[in-house]
Protein backbone atom coordinates (compact mmCIF):
# COMPACT_ATOMS: atom_id res chain seq x y z
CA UNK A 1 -15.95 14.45 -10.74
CA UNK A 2 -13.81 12.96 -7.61
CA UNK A 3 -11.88 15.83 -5.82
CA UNK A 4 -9.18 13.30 -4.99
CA UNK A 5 -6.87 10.45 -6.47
CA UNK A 6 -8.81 7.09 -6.05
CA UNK A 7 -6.68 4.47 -4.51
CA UNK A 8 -5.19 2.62 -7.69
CA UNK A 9 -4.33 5.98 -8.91
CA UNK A 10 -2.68 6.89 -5.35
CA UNK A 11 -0.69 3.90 -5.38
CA UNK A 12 0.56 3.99 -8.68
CA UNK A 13 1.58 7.77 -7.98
CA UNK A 14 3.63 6.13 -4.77
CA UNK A 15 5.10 3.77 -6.76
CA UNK A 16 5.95 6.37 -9.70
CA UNK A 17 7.69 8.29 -7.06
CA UNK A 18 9.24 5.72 -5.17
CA UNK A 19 11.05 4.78 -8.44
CA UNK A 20 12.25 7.80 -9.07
CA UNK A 21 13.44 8.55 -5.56
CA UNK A 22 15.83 5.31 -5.61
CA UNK A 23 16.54 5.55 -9.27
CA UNK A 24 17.21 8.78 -10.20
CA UNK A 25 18.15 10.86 -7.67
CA UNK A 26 19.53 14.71 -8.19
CA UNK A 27 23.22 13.57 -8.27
CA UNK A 28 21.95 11.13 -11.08
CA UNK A 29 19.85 13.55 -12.87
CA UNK A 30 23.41 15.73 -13.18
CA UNK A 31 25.14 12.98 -14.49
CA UNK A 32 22.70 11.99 -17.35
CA UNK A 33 22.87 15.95 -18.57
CA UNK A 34 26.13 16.08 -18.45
CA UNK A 35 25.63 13.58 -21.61
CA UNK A 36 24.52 13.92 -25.06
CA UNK A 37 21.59 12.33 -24.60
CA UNK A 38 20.80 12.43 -20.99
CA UNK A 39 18.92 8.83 -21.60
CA UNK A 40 19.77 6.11 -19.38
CA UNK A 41 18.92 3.06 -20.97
CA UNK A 42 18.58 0.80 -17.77
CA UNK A 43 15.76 3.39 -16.78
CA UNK A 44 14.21 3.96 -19.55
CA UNK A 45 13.69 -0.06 -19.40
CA UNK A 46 11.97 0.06 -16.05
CA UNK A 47 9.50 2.90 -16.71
CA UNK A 48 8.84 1.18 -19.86
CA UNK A 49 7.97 -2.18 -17.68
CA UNK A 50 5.57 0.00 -15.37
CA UNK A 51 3.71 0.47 -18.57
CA UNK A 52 3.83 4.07 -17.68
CA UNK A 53 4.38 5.21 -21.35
CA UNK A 54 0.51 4.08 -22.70
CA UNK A 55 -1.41 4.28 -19.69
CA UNK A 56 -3.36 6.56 -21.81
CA UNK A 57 -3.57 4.50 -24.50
CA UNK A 58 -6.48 2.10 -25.49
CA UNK A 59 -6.08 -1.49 -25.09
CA UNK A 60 -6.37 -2.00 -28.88
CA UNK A 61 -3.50 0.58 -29.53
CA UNK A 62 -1.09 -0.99 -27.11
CA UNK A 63 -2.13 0.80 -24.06
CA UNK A 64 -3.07 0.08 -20.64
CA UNK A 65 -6.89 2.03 -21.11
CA UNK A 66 -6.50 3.92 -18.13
CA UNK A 67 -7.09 7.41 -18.19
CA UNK A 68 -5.22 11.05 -18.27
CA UNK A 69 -5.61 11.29 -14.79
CA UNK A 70 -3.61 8.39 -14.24
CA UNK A 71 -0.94 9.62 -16.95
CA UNK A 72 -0.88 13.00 -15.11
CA UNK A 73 -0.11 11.69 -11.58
CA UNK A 74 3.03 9.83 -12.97
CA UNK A 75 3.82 12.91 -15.24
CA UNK A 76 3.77 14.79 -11.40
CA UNK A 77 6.16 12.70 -10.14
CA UNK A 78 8.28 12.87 -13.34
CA UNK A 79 8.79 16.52 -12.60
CA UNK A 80 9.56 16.45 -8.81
CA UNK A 81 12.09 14.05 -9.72
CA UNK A 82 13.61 16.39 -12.62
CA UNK A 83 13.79 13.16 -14.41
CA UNK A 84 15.40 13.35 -18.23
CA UNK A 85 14.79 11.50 -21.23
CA UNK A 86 11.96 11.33 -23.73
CA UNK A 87 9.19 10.51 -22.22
CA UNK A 88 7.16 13.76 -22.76
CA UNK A 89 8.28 13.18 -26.58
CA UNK A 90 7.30 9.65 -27.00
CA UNK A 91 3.96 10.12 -25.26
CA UNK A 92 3.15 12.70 -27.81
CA UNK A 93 4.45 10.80 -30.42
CA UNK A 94 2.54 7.58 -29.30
CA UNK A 95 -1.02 9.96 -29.00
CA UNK A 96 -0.39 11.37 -32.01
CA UNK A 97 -0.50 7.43 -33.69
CA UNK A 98 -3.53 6.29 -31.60
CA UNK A 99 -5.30 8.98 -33.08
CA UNK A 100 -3.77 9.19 -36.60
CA UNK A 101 -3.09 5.89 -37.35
CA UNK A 102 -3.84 3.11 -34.98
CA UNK A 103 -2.56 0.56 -37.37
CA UNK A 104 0.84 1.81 -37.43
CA UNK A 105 3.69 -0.60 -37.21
CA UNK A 106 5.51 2.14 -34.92
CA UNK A 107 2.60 2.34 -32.69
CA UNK A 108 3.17 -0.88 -30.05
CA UNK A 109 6.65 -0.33 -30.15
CA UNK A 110 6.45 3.15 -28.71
CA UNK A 111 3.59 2.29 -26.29
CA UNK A 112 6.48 -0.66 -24.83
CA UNK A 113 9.49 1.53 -24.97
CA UNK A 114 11.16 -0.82 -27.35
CA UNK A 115 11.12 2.24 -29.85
CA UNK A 116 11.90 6.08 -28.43
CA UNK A 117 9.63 8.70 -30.83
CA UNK A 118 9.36 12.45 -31.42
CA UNK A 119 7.10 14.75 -33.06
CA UNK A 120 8.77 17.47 -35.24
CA UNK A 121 5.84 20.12 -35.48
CA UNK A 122 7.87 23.71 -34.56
CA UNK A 123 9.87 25.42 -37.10
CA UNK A 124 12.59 28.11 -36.85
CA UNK A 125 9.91 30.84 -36.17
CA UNK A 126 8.70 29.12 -33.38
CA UNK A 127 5.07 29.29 -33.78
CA UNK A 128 2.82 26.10 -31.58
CA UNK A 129 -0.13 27.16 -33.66
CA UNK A 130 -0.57 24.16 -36.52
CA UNK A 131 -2.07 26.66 -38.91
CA UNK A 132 1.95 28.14 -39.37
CA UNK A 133 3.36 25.02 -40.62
CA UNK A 134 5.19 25.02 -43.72
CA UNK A 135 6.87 22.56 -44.44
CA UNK A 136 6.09 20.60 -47.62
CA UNK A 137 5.79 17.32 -49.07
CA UNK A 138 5.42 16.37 -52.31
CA UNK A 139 4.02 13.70 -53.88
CA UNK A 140 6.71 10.80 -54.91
CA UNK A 141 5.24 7.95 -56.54
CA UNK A 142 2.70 6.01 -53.75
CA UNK A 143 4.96 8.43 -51.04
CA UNK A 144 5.92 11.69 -50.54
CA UNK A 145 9.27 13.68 -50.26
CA UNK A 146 10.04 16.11 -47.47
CA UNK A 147 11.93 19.07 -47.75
CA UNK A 148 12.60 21.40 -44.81
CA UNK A 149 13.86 22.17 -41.16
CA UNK A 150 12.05 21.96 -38.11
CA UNK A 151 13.22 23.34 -35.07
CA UNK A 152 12.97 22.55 -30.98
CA UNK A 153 12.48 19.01 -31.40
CA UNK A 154 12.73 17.56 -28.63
CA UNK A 155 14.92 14.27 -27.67
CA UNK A 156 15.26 13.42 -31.75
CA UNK A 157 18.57 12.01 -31.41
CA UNK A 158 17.36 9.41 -29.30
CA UNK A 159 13.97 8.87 -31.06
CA UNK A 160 13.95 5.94 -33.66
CA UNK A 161 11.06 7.52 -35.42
CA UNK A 162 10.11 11.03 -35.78
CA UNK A 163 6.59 12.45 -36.40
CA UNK A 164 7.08 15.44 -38.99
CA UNK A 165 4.03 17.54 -39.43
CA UNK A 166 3.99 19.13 -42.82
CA UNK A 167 1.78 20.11 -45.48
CA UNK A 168 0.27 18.81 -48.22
CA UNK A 169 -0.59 21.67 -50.93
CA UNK A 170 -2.97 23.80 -48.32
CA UNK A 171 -3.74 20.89 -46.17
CA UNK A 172 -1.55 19.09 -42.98
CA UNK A 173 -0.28 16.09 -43.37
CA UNK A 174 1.21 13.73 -40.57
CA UNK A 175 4.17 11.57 -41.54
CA UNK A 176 6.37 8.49 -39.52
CA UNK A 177 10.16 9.24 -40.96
CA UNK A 178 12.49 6.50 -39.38
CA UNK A 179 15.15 8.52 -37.54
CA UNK A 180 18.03 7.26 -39.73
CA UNK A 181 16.45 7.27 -43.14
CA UNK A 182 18.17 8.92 -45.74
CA UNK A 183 18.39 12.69 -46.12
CA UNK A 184 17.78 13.17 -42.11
CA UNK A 185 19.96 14.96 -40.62
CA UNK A 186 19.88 15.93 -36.63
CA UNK A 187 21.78 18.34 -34.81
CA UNK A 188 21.67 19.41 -31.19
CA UNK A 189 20.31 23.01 -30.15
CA UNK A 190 21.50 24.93 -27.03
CA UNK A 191 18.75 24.72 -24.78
CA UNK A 192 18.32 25.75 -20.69
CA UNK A 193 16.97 22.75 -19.87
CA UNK A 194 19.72 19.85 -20.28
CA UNK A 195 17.45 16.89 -19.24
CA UNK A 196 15.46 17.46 -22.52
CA UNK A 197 17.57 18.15 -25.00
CA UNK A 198 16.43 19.92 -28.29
CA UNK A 199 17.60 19.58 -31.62
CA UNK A 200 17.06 20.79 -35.10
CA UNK A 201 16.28 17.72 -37.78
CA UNK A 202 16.45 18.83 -41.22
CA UNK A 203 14.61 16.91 -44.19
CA UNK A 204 16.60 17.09 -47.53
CA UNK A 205 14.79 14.71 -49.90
CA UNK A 206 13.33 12.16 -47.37
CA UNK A 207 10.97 9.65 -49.11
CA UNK A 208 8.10 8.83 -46.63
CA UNK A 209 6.27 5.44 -48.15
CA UNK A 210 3.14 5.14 -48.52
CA UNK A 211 2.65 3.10 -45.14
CA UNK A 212 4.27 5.82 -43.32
CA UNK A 213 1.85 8.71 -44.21
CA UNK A 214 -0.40 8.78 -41.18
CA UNK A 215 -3.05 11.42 -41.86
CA UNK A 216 -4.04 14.50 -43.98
CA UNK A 217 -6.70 17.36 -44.13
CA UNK A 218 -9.33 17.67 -41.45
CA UNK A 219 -8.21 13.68 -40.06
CA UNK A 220 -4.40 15.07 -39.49
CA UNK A 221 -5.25 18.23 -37.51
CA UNK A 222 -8.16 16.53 -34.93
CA UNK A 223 -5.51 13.90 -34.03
CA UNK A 224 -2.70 16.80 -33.48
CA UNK A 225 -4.70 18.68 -31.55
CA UNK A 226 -5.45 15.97 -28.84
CA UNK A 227 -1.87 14.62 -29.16
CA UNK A 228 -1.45 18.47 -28.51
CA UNK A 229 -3.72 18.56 -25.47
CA UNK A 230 -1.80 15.53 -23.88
CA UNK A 231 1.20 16.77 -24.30
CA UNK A 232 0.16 20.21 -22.90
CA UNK A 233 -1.11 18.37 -19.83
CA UNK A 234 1.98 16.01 -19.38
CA UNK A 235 3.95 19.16 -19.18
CA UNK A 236 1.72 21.44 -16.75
CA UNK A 237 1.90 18.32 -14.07
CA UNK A 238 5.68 17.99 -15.09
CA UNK A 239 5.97 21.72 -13.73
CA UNK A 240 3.29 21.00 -11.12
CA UNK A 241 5.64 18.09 -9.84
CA UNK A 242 8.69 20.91 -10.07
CA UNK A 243 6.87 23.66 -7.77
CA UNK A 244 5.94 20.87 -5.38
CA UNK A 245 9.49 20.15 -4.90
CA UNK A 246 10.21 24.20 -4.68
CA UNK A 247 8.27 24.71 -2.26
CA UNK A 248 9.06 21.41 -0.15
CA UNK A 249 12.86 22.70 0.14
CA UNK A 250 11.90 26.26 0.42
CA UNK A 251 9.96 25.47 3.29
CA UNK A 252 12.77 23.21 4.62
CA UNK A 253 15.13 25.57 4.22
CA UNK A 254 13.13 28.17 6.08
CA UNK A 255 13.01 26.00 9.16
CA UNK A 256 16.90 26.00 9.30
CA UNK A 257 18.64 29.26 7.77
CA UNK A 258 19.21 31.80 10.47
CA UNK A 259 19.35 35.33 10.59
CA UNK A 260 19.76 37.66 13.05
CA UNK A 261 19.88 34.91 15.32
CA UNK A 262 16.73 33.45 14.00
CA UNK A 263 14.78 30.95 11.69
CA UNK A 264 14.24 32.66 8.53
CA UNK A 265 10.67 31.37 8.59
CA UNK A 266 9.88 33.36 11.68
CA UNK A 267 9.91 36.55 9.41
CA UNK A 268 6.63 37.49 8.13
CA UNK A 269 8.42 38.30 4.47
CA UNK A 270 8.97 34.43 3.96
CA UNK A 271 6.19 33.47 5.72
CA UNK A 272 4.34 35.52 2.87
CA UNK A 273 6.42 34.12 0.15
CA UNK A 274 5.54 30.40 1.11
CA UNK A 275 2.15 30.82 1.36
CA UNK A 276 2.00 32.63 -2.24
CA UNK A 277 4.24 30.04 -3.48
CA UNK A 278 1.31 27.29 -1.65
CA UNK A 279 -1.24 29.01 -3.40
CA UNK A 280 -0.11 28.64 -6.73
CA UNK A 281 0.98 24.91 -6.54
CA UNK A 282 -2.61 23.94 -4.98
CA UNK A 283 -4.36 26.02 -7.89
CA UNK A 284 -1.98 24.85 -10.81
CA UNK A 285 -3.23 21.33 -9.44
CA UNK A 286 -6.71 21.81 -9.51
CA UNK A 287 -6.80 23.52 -13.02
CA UNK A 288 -4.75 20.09 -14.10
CA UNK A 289 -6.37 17.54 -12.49
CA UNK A 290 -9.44 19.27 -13.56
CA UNK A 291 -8.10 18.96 -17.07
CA UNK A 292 -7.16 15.91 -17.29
CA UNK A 293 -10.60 14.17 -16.31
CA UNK A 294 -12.09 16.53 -18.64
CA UNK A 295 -10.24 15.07 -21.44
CA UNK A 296 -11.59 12.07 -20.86
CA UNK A 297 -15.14 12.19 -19.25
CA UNK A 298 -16.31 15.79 -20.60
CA UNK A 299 -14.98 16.73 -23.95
CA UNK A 300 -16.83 19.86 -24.67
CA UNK A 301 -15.23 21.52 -21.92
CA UNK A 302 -11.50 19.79 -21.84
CA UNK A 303 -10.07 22.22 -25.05
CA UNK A 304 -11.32 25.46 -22.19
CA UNK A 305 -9.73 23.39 -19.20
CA UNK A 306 -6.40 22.61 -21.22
CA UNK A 307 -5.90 25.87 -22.14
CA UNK A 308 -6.68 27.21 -18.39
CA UNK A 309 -4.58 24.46 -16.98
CA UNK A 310 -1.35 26.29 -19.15
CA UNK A 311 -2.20 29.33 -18.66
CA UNK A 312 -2.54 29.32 -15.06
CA UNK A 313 0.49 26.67 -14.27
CA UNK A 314 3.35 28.84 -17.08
CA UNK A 315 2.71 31.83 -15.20
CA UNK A 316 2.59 29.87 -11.53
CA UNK A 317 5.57 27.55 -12.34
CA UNK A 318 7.45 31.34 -12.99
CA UNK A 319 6.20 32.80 -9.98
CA UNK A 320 6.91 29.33 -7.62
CA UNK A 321 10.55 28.96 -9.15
CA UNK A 322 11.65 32.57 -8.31
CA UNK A 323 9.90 32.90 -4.78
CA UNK A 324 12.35 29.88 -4.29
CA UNK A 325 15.01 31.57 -5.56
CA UNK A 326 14.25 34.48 -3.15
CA UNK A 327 13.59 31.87 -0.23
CA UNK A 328 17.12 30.75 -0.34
CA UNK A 329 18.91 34.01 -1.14
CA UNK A 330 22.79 33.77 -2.63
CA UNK A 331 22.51 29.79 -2.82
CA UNK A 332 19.74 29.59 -4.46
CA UNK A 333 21.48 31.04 -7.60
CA UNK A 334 24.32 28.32 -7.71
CA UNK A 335 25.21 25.35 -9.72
CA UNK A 336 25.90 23.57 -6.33
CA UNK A 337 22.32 23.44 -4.97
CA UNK A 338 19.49 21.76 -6.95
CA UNK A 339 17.02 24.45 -7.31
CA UNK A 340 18.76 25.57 -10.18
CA UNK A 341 18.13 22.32 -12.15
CA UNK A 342 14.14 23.08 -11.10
CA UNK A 343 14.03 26.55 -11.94
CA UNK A 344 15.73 25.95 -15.44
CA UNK A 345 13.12 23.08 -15.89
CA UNK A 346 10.76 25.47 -15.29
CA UNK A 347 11.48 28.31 -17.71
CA UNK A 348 11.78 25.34 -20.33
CA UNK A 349 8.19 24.15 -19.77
CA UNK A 350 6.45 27.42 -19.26
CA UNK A 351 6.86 28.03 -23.32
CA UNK A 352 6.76 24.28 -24.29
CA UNK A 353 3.29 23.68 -26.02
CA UNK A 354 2.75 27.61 -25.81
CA UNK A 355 2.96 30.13 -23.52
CA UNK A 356 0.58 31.78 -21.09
CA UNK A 357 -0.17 34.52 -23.63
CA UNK A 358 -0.31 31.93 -26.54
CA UNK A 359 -3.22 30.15 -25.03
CA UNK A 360 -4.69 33.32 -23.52
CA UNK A 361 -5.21 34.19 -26.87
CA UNK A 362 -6.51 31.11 -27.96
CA UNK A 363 -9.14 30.98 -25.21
CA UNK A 364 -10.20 33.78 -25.88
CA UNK A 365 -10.67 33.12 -29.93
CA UNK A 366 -12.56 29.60 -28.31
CA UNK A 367 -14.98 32.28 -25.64
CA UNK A 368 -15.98 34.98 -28.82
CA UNK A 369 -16.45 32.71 -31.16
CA UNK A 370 -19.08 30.61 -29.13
């Protein structure tokens, strides 16, 4: 594999974070949580013109054919820029269709932007592991009917369709709801994160046609587990993008605070701090980047690298996030300064797709049973 970004994927990793350096600056970012939504439409528009939501995707599902790689280093720059919205949840929604159900009528339409998507897989127990979904549908003429709740969806307000993953009898069963169909009801969860907001969507009767059932058995769970491993990766370079910025403004900072007359980054403590805080981002990006080509160009080894890639980066992301904290002493804790909006971020992500000790668990079911 290449050790480094080629130059298409360089430039398009400049021009992600370009975009989001004259578009959506911190004092933007506050504005757009401050909302219900915290979408703006005008940039949602733009990042949908960059073709940035299916450059995943292949051709014949809507999507540029590039690679994860190239998703990743645009995901990066996502998370240095704290930017809201629903991109991680229409990505995941759009994987989960190319792999599901290519032919779906939702599919383009999320891959351009002109629809917004979510996948409704958690439930109140708040269990990432498929194998705990409940949820059931029941057959309803050439449809089904869903009854239930699921929990920590992310962005469904916004979404125009939503992905439900139920169950069919004993089996899974993926299913396209339109947000606004009959018997769906959303309603916002507090969260700590306020540029992805959560919500719970309950299902109280909702008849899913016969077009709209994407997937069941052994056909539904292979496409939700590499919509799952996309979505994991998007979010370890989200925080990867996050601890960049940490440590950039730690550092910063360290050059200009005084103390006793001098530069708190003369003192060997924060000195110590930075380069801990250095280690971790450089690592988290090698286990990603790592990750991410496996997905693509080694398969037997990307489920191993994903799960690395989340273990290593929750448990970094924590560490980066408070040595900042510590960096910048009393400010660091206040709304006023931006750190706050990282370190939040940060706390979010670290349990979205599963925690460190989820996956550590699940690696080392994967190691045994080999």
């Amino acid at each position: 594999m290449e050790f480094e970004l080629s130059k298409p994927q360089k430039l398009l990793q400049k021009s992600a974070r370009d975009l989001f350096a004259r578009a959506c600056p911190a004092t933007r970012v506050r504005e757009l949580m401050a909302t219900d939504a915290a979408l703006d439409p005008k940039l949602w528009s733009e990042i949908a013109d960059q073709g940035w939501l299916s450059l995943h995707l292949r051709e014949e599902c809507g999507g540029l054919g590039l690679g994860m790689v190239d998703l990743v280093a645009v995901a990066e720059e996502m998370g240095r820029a704290c930017f809201p919205g629903p991109f991680l949840g229409t990505v995941w929604a759009a994987t989960l269709l190319a792999e599901a159900a290519p032919e779906s009528k939702h599919l383009q339409a999320l891959a351009t932007g002109e629809q917004k998507g979510a996948v409704a897989l958690l439930e109140p127990e708040a269990s990432w592991d498929p194998a705990d979904v409940r949820l059931q549908a029941v057959k309803s003429g050439a449809g089904y009917q869903l009854t239930g709740q699921k929990s920590f969806v992310s962005d469904a307000d916004v979404a125009d369709v939503i992905l439900c993953v139920a169950r069919v009898g004993n089996e899974l069963a993926l299913f396209a709801v339109p947000a606004k169909a009959t018997g769906v009801s959303i309603r916002a969860m507090a969260g700590m994160d306020a540029t992805r907001k959560l919500f719970d969507v309950t299902f109280e009767g909702v008849v899913v046609t016969a077009d709209n059932v994407l997937a069941t058995g052994d056909a539904a769970r292979a496409a939700l587990d590499r919509s799952l491993q996309v979505g994991t990766l998007v979010t370890c370079a989200d925080m990867l993008g996050g601890m960049q910025w940490i440590i950039e403004d730690a550092v910063e900072y360290a050059k200009t605070r005084q103390q006793f007359g001098k530069e708190i980054g003369s003192f060997q403590a924060v000195q110590h701090m930075c380069a801990d805080m250095l280690l971790w981002t450089e690592s988290a990006r090698s286990a990603i980047y790592f990750a991410a080509w496996a997905l693509d160009a080694e398969p037997a080894s990307a489920e191993r690298a994903v799960m690395t890639a989340k273990i290593y980066t929750s448990d970094a992301s924590r560490e980066v996030a408070n040595r900042g904290v510590q960096v910048h002493g009393g400010i660091g804790f206040t709304w006023e300064h931006d750190l706050q909006l990282y370190y939040k971020r940060s706390k979010a992500s670290e349990i979205l797709f599963g925690d460190a000790a989820f996956h550590r668990a699940r690696l080392a079911d994967v190691v045994f049973s080999s």
